[in-house]
PDB file of N, CA and C in Angstrom:
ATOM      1  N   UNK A   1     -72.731  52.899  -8.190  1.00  0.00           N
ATOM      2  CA  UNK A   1     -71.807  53.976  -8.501  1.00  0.00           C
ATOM      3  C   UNK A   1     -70.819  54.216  -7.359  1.00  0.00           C
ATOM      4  N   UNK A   2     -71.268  54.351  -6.075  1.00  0.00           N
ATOM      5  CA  UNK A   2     -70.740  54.486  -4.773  1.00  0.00           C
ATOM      6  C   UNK A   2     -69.175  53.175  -4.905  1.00  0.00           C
ATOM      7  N   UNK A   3     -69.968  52.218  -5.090  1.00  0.00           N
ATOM      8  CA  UNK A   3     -68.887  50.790  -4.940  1.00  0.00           C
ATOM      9  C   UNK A   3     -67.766  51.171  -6.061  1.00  0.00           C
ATOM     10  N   UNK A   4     -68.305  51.383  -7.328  1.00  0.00           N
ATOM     11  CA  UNK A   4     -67.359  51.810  -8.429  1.00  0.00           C
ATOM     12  C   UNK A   4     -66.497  53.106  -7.941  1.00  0.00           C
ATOM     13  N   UNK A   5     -66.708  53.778  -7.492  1.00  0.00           N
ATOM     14  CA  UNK A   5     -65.897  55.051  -6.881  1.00  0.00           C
ATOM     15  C   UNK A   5     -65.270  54.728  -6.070  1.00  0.00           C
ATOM     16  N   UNK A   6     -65.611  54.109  -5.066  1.00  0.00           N
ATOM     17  CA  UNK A   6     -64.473  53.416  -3.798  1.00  0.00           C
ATOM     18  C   UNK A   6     -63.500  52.495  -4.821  1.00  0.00           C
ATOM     19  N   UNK A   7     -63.908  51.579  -5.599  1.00  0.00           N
ATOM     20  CA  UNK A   7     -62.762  50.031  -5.639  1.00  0.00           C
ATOM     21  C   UNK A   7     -62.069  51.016  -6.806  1.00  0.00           C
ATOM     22  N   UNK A   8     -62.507  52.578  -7.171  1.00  0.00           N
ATOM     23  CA  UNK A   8     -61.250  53.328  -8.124  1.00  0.00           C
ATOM     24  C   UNK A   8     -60.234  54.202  -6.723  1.00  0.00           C
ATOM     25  N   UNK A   9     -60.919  54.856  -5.663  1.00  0.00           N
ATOM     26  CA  UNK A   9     -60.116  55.442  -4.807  1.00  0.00           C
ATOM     27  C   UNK A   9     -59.496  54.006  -3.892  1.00  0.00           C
ATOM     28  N   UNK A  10     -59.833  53.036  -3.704  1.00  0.00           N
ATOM     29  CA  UNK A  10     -58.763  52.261  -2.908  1.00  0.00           C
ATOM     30  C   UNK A  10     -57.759  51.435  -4.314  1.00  0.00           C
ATOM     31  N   UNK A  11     -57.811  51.211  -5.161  1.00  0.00           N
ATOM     32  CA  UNK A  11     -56.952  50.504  -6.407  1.00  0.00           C
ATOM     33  C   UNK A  11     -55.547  51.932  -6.331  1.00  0.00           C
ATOM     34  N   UNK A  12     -56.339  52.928  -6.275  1.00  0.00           N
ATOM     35  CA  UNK A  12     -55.024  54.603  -6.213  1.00  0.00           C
ATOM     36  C   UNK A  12     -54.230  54.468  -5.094  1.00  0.00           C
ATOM     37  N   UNK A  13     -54.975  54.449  -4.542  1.00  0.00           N
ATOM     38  CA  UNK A  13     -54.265  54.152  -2.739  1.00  0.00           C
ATOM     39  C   UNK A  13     -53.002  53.258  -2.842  1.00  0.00           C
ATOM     40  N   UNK A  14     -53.619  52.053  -3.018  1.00  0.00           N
ATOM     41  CA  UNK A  14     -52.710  50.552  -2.927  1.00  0.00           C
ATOM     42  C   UNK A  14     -51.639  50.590  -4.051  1.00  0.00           C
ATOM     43  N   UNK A  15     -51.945  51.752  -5.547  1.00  0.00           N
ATOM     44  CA  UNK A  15     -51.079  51.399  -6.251  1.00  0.00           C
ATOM     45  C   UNK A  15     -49.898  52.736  -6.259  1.00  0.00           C
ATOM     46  N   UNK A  16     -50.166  53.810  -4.831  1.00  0.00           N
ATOM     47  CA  UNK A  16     -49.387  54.823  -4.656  1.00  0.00           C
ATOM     48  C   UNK A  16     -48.631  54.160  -3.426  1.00  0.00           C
ATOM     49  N   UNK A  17     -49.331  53.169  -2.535  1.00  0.00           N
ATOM     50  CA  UNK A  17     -48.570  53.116  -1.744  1.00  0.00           C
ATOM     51  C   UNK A  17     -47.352  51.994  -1.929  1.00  0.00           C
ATOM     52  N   UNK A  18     -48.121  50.820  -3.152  1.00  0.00           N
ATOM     53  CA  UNK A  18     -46.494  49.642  -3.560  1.00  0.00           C
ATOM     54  C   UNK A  18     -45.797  50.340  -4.375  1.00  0.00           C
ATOM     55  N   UNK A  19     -46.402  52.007  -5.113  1.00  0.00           N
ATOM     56  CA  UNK A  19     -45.317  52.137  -5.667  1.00  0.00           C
ATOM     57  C   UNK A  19     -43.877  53.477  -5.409  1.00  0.00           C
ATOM     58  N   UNK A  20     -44.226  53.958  -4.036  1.00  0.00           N
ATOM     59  CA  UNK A  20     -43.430  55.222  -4.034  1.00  0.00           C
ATOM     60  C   UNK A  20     -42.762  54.926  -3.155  1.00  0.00           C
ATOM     61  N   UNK A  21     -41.491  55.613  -2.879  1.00  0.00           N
ATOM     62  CA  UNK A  21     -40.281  55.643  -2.221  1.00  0.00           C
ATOM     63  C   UNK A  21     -40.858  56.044  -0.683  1.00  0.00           C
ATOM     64  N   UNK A  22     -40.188  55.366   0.430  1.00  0.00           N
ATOM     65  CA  UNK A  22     -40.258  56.307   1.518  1.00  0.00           C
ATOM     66  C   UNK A  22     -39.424  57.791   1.872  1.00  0.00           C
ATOM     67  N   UNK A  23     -40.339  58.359   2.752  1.00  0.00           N
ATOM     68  CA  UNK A  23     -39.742  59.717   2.764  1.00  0.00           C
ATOM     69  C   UNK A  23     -38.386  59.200   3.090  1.00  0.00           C
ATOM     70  N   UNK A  24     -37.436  60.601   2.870  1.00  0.00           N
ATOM     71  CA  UNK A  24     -35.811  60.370   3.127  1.00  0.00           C
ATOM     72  C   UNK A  24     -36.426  61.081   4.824  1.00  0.00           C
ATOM     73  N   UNK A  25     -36.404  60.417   5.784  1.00  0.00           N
ATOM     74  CA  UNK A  25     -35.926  61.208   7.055  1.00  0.00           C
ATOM     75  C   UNK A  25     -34.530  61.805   7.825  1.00  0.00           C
ATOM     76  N   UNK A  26     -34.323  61.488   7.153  1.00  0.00           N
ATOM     77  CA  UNK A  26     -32.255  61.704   7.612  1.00  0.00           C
ATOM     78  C   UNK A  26     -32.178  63.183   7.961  1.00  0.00           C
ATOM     79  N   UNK A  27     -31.282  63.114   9.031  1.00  0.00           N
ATOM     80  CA  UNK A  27     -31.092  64.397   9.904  1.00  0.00           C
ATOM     81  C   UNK A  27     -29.915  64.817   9.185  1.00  0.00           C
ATOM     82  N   UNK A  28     -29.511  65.422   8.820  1.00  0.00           N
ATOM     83  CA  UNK A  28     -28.567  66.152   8.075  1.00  0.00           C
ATOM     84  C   UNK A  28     -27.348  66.744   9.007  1.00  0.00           C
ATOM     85  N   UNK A  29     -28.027  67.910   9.999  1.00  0.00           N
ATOM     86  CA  UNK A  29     -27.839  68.692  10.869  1.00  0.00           C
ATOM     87  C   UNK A  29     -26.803  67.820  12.105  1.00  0.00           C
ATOM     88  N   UNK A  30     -27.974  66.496  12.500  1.00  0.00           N
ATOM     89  CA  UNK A  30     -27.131  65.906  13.005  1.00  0.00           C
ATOM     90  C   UNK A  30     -26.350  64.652  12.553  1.00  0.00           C
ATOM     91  N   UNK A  31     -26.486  64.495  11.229  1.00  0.00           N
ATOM     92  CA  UNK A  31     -25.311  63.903  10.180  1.00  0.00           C
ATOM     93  C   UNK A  31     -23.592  64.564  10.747  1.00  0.00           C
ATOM     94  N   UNK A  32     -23.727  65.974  10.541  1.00  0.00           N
ATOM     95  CA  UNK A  32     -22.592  66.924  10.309  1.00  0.00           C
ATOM     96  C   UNK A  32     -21.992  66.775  11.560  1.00  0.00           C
ATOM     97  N   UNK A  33     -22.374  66.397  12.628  1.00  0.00           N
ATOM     98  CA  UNK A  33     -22.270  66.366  14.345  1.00  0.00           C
ATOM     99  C   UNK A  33     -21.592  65.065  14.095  1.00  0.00           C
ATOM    100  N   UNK A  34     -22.180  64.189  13.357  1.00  0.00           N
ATOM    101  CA  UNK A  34     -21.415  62.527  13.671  1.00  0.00           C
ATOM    102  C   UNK A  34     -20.466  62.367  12.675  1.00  0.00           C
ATOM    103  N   UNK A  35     -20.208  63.207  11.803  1.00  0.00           N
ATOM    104  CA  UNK A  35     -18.919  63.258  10.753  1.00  0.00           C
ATOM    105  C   UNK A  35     -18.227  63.538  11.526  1.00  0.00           C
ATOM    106  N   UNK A  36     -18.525  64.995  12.399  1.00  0.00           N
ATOM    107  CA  UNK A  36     -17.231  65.712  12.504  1.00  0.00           C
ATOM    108  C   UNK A  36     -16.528  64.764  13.905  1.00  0.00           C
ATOM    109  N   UNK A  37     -17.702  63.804  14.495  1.00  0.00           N
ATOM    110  CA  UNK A  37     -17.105  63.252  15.293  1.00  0.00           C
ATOM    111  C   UNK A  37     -16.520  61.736  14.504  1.00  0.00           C
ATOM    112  N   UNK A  38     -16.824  61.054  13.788  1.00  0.00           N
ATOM    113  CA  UNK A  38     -16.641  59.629  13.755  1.00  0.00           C
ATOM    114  C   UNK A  38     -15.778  60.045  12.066  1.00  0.00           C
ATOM    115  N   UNK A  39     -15.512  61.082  11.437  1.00  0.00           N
ATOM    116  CA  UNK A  39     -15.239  60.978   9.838  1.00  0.00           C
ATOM    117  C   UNK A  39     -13.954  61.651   9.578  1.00  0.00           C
ATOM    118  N   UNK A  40     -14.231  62.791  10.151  1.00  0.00           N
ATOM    119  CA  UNK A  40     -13.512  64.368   9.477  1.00  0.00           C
ATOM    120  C   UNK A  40     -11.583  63.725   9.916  1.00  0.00           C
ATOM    121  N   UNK A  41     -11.133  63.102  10.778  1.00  0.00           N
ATOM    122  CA  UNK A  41      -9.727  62.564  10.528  1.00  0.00           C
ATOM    123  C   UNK A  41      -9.768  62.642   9.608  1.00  0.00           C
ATOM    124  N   UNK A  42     -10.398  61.082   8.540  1.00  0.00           N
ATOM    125  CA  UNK A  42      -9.839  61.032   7.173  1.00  0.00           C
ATOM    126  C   UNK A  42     -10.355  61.627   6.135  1.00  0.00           C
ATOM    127  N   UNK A  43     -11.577  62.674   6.145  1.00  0.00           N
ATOM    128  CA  UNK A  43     -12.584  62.790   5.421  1.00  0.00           C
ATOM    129  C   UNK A  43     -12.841  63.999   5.618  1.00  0.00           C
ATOM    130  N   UNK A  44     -11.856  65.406   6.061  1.00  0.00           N
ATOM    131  CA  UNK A  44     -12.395  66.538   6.708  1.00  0.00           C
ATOM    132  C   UNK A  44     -12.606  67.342   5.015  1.00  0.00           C
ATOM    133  N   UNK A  45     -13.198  68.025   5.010  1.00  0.00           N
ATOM    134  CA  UNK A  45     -13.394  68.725   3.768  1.00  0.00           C
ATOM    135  C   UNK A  45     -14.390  68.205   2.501  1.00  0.00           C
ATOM    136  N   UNK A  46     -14.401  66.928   2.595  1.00  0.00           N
ATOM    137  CA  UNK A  46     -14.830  65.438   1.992  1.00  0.00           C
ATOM    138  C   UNK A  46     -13.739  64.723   1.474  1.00  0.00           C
ATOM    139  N   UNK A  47     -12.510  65.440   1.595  1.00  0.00           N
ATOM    140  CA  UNK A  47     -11.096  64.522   0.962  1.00  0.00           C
ATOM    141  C   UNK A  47     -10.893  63.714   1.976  1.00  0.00           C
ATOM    142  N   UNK A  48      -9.875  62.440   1.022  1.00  0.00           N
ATOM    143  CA  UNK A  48      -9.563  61.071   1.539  1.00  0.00           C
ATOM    144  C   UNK A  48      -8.175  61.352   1.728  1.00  0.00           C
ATOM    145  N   UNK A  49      -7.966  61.432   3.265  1.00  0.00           N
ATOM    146  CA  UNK A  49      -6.683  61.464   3.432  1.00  0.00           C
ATOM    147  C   UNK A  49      -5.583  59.977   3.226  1.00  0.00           C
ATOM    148  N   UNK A  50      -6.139  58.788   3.183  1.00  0.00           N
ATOM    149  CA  UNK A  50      -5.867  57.897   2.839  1.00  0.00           C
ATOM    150  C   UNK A  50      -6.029  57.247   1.545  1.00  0.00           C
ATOM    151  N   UNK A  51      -6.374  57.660   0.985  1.00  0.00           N
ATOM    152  CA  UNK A  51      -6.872  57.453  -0.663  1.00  0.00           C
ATOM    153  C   UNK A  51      -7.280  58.967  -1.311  1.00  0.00           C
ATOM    154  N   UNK A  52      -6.486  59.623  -1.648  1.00  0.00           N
ATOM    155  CA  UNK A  52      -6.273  60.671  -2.016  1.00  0.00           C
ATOM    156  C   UNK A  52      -7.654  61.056  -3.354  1.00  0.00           C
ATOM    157  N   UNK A  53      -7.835  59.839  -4.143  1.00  0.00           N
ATOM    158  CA  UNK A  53      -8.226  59.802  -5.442  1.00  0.00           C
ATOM    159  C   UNK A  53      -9.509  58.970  -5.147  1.00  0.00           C
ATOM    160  N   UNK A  54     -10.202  58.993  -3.608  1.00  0.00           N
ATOM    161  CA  UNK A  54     -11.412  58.239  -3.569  1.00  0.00           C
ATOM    162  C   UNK A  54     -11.943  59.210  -2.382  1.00  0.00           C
ATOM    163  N   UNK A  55     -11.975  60.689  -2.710  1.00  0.00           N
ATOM    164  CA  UNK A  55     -12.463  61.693  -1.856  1.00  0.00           C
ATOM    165  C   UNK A  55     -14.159  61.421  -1.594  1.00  0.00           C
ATOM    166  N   UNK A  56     -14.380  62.653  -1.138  1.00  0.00           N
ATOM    167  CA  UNK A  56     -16.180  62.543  -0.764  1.00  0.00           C
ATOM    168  C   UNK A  56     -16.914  63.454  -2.177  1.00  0.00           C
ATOM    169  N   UNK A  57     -15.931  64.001  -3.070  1.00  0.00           N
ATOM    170  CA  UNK A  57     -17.149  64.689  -3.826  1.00  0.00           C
ATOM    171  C   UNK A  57     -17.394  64.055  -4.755  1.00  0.00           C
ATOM    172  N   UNK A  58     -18.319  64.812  -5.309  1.00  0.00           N
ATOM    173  CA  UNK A  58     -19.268  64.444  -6.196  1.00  0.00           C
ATOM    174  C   UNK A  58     -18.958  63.402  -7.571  1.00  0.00           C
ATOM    175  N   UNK A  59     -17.899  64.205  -8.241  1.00  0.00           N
ATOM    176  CA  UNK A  59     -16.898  63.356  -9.386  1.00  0.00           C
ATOM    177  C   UNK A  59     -16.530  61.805  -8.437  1.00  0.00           C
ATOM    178  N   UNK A  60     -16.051  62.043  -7.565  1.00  0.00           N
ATOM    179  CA  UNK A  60     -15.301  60.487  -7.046  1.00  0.00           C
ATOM    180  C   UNK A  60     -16.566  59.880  -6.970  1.00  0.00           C
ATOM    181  N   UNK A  61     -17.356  60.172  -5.945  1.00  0.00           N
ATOM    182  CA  UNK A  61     -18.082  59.237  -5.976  1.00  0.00           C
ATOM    183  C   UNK A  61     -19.206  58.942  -6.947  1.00  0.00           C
ATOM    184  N   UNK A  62     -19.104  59.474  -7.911  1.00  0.00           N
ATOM    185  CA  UNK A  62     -19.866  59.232  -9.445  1.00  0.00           C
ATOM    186  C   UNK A  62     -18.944  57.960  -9.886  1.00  0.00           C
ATOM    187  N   UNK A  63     -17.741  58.392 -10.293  1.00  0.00           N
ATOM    188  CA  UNK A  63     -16.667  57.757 -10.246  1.00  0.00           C
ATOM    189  C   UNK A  63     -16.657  56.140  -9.723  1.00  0.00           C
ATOM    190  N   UNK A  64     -16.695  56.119  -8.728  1.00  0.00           N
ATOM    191  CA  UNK A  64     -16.357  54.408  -8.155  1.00  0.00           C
ATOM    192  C   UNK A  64     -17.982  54.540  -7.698  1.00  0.00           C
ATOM    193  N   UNK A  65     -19.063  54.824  -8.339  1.00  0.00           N
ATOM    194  CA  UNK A  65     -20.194  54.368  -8.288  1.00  0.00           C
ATOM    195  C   UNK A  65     -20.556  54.020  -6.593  1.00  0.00           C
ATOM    196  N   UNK A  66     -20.462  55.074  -6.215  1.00  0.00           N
ATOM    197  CA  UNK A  66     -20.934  55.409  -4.237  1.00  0.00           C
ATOM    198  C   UNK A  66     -21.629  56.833  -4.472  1.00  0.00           C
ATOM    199  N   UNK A  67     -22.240  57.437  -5.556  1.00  0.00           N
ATOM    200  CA  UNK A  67     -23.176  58.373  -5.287  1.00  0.00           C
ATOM    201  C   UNK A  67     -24.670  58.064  -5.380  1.00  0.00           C
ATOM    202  N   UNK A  68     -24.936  57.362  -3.930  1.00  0.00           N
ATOM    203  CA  UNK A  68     -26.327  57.394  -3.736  1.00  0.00           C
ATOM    204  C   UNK A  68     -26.703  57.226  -2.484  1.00  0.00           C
ATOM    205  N   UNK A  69     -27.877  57.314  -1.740  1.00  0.00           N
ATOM    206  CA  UNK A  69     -27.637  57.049   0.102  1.00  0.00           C
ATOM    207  C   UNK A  69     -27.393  55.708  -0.010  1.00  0.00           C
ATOM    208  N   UNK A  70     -27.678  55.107  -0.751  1.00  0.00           N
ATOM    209  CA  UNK A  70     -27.478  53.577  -0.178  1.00  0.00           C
ATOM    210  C   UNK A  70     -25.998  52.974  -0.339  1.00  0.00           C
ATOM    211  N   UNK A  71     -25.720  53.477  -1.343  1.00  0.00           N
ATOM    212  CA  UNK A  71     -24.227  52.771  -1.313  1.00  0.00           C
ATOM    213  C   UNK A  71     -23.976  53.596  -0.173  1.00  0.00           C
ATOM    214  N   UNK A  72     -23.707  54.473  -0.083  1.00  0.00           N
ATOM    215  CA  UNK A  72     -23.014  55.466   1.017  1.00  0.00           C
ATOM    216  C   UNK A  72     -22.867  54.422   2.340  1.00  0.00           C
ATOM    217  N   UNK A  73     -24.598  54.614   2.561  1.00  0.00           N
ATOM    218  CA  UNK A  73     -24.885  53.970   4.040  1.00  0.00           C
ATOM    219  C   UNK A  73     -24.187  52.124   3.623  1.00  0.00           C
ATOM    220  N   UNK A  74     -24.518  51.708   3.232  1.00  0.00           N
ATOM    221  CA  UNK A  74     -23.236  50.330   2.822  1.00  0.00           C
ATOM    222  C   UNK A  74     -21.875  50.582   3.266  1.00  0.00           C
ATOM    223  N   UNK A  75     -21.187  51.427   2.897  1.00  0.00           N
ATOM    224  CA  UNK A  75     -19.965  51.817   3.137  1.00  0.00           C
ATOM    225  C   UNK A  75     -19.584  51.877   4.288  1.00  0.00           C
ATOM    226  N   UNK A  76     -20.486  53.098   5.280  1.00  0.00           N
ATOM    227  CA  UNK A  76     -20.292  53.442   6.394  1.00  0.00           C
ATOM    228  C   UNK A  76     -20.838  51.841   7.348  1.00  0.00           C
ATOM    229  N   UNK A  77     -21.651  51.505   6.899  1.00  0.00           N
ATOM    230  CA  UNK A  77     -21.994  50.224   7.962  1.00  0.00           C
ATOM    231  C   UNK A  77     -21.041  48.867   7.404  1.00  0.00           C
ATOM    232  N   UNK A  78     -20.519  48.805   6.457  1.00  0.00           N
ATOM    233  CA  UNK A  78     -19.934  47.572   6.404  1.00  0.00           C
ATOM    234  C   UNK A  78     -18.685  47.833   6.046  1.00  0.00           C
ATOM    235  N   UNK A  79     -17.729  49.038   6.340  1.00  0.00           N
ATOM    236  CA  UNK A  79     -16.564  49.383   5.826  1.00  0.00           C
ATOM    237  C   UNK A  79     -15.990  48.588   4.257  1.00  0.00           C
ATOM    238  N   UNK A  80     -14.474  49.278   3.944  1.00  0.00           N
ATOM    239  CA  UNK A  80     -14.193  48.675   2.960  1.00  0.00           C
ATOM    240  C   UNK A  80     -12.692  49.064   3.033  1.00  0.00           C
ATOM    241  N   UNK A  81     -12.079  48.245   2.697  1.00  0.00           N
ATOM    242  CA  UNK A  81     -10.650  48.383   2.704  1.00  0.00           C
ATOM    243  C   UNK A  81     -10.185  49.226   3.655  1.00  0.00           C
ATOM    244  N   UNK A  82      -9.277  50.522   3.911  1.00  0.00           N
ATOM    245  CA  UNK A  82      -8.645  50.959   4.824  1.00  0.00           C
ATOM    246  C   UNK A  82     -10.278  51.309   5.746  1.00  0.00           C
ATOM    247  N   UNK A  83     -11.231  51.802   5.468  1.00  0.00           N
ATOM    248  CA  UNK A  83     -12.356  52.036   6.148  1.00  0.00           C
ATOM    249  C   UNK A  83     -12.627  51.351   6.725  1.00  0.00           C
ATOM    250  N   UNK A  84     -12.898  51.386   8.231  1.00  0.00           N
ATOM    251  CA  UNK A  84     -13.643  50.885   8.847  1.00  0.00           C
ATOM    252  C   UNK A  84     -15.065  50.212   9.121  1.00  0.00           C
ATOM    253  N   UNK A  85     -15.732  49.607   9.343  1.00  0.00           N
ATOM    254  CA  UNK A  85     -17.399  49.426   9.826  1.00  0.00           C
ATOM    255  C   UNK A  85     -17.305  50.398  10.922  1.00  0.00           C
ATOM    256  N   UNK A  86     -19.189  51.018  10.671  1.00  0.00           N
ATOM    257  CA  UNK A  86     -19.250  51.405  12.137  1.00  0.00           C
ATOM    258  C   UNK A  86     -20.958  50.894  12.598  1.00  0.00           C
ATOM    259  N   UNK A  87     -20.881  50.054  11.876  1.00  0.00           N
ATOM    260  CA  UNK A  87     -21.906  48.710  12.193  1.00  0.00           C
ATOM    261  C   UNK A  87     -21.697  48.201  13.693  1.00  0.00           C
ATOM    262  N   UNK A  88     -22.098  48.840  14.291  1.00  0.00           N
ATOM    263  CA  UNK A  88     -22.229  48.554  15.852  1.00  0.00           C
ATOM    264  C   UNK A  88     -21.440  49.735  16.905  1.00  0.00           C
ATOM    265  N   UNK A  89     -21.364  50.681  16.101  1.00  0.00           N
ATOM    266  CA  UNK A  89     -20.431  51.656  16.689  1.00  0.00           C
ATOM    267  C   UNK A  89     -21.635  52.794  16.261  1.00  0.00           C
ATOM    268  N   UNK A  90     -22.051  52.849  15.813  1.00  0.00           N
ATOM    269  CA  UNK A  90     -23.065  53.971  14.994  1.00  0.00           C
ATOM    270  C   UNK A  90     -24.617  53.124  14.882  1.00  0.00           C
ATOM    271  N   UNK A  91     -25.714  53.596  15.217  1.00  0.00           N
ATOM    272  CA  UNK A  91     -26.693  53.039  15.519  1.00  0.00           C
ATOM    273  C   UNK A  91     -27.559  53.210  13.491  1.00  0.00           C
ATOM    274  N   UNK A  92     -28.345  52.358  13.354  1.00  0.00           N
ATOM    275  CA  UNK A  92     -28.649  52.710  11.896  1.00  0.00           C
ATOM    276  C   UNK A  92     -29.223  54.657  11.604  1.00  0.00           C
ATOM    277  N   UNK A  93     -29.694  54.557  12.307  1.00  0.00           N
ATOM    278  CA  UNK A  93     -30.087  56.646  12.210  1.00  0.00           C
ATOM    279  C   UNK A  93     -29.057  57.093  12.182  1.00  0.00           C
ATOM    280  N   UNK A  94     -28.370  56.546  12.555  1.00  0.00           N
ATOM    281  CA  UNK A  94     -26.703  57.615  12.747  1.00  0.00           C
ATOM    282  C   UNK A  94     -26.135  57.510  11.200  1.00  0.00           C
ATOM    283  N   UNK A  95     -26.149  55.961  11.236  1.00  0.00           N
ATOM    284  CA  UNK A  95     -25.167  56.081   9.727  1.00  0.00           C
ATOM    285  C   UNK A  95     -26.577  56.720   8.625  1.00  0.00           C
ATOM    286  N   UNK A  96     -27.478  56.553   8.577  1.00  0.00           N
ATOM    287  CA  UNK A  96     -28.474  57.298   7.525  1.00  0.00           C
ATOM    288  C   UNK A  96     -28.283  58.426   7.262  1.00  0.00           C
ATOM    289  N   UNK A  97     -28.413  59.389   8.928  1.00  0.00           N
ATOM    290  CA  UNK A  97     -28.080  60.894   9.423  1.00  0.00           C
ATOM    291  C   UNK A  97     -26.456  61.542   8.540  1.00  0.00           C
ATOM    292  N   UNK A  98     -25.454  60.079   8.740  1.00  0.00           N
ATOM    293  CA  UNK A  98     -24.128  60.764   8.397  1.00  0.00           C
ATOM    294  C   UNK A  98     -23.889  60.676   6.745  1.00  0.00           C
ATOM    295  N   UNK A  99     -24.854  59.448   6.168  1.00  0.00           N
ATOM    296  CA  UNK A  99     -24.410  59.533   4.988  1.00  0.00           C
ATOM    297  C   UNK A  99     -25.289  60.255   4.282  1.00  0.00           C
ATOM    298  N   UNK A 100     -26.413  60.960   4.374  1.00  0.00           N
ATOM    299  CA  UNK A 100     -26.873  62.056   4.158  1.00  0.00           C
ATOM    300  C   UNK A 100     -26.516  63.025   4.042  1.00  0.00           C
ATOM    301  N   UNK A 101     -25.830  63.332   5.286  1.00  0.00           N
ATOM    302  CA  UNK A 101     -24.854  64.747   4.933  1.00  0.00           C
ATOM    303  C   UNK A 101     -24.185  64.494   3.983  1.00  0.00           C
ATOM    304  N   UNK A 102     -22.708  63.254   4.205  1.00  0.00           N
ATOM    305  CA  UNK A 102     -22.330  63.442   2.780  1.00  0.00           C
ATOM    306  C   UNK A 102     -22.387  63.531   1.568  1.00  0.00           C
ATOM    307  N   UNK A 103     -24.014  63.280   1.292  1.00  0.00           N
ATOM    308  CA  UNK A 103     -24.402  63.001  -0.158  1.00  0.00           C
ATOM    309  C   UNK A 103     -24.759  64.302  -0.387  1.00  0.00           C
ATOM    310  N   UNK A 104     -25.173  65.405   0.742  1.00  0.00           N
ATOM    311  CA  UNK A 104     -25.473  66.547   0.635  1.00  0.00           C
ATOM    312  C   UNK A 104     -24.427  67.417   0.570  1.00  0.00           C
ATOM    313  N   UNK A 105     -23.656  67.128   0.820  1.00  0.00           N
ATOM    314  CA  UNK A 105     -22.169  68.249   1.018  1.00  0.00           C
ATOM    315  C   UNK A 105     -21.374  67.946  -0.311  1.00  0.00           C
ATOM    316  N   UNK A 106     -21.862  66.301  -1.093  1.00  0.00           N
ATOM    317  CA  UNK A 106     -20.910  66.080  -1.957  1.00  0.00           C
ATOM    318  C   UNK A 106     -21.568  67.588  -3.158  1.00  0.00           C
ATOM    319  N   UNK A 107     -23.249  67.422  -3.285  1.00  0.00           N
ATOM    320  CA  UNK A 107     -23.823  68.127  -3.834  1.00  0.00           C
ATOM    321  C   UNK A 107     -23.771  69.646  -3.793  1.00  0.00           C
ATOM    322  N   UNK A 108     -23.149  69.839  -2.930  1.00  0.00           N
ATOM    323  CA  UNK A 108     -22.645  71.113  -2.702  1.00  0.00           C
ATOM    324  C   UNK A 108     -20.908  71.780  -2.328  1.00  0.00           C
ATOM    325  N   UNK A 109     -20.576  70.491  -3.079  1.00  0.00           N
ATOM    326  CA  UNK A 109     -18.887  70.429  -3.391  1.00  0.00           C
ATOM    327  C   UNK A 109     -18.539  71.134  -2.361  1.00  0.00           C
ATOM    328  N   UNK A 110     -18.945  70.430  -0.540  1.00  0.00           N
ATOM    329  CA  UNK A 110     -17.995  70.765   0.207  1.00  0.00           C
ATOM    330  C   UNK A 110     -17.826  72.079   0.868  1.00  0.00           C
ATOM    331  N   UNK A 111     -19.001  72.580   0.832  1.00  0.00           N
ATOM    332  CA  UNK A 111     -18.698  74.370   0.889  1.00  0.00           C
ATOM    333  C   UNK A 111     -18.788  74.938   2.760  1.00  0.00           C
ATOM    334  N   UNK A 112     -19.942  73.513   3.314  1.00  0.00           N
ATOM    335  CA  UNK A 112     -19.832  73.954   4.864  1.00  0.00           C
ATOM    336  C   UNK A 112     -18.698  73.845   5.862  1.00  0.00           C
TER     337      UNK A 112
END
């Protein structure tokens, strides 16, 4: 009975741990610190001062399919058109930290 109870609590284990997401750790707080230093030129408010119609909220980036951390963090580390990379300028926590915020600010249409 003992053996049957363990190979059911370790089968739970192994099939919670291949199957769940890791925690989001992203600093938010200090997301907003590395926007306002590395973003807010073109991006202050979440608008695109260079692409007027490819802002930071929520609609746009539903829109051209960049509302999620990962595209985000893609973006910020491998730039795209007028955007820059900051793939070696921004350490990976940084860009996690920054595109966090924005996914959080998009969700809150911008209000901080």
């Amino acid at each position: 009975m003992k053996k049957i109870i363990s190979l059911i609590l370790l089968t739970i284990t192994i099939f919670t741990l291949a199957f769940s997401s890791p925690a989001l750790a992203a600093d938010t707080i200090n997301g907003a610190k590395i926007f306002s230093a590395n973003c807010a030129a073109c991006h202050a408010g979440g608008r695109n001062l260079v692409q007027a119609n490819k802002s930071l909220n929520k609609n746009d980036l539903e829109k051209y399919n960049m509302y999620s951390l990962e595209a985000i963090i893609s973006q910020v580390t491998n730039g795209k058109a007028a955007m820059p990379a900051f793939k070696g300028r921004l350490k990976p926590e940084q860009i996690s930290d920054v595109s966090a915020y924005v996914l959080e600010q998009a969700d809150q249409g911008w209000k901080r």
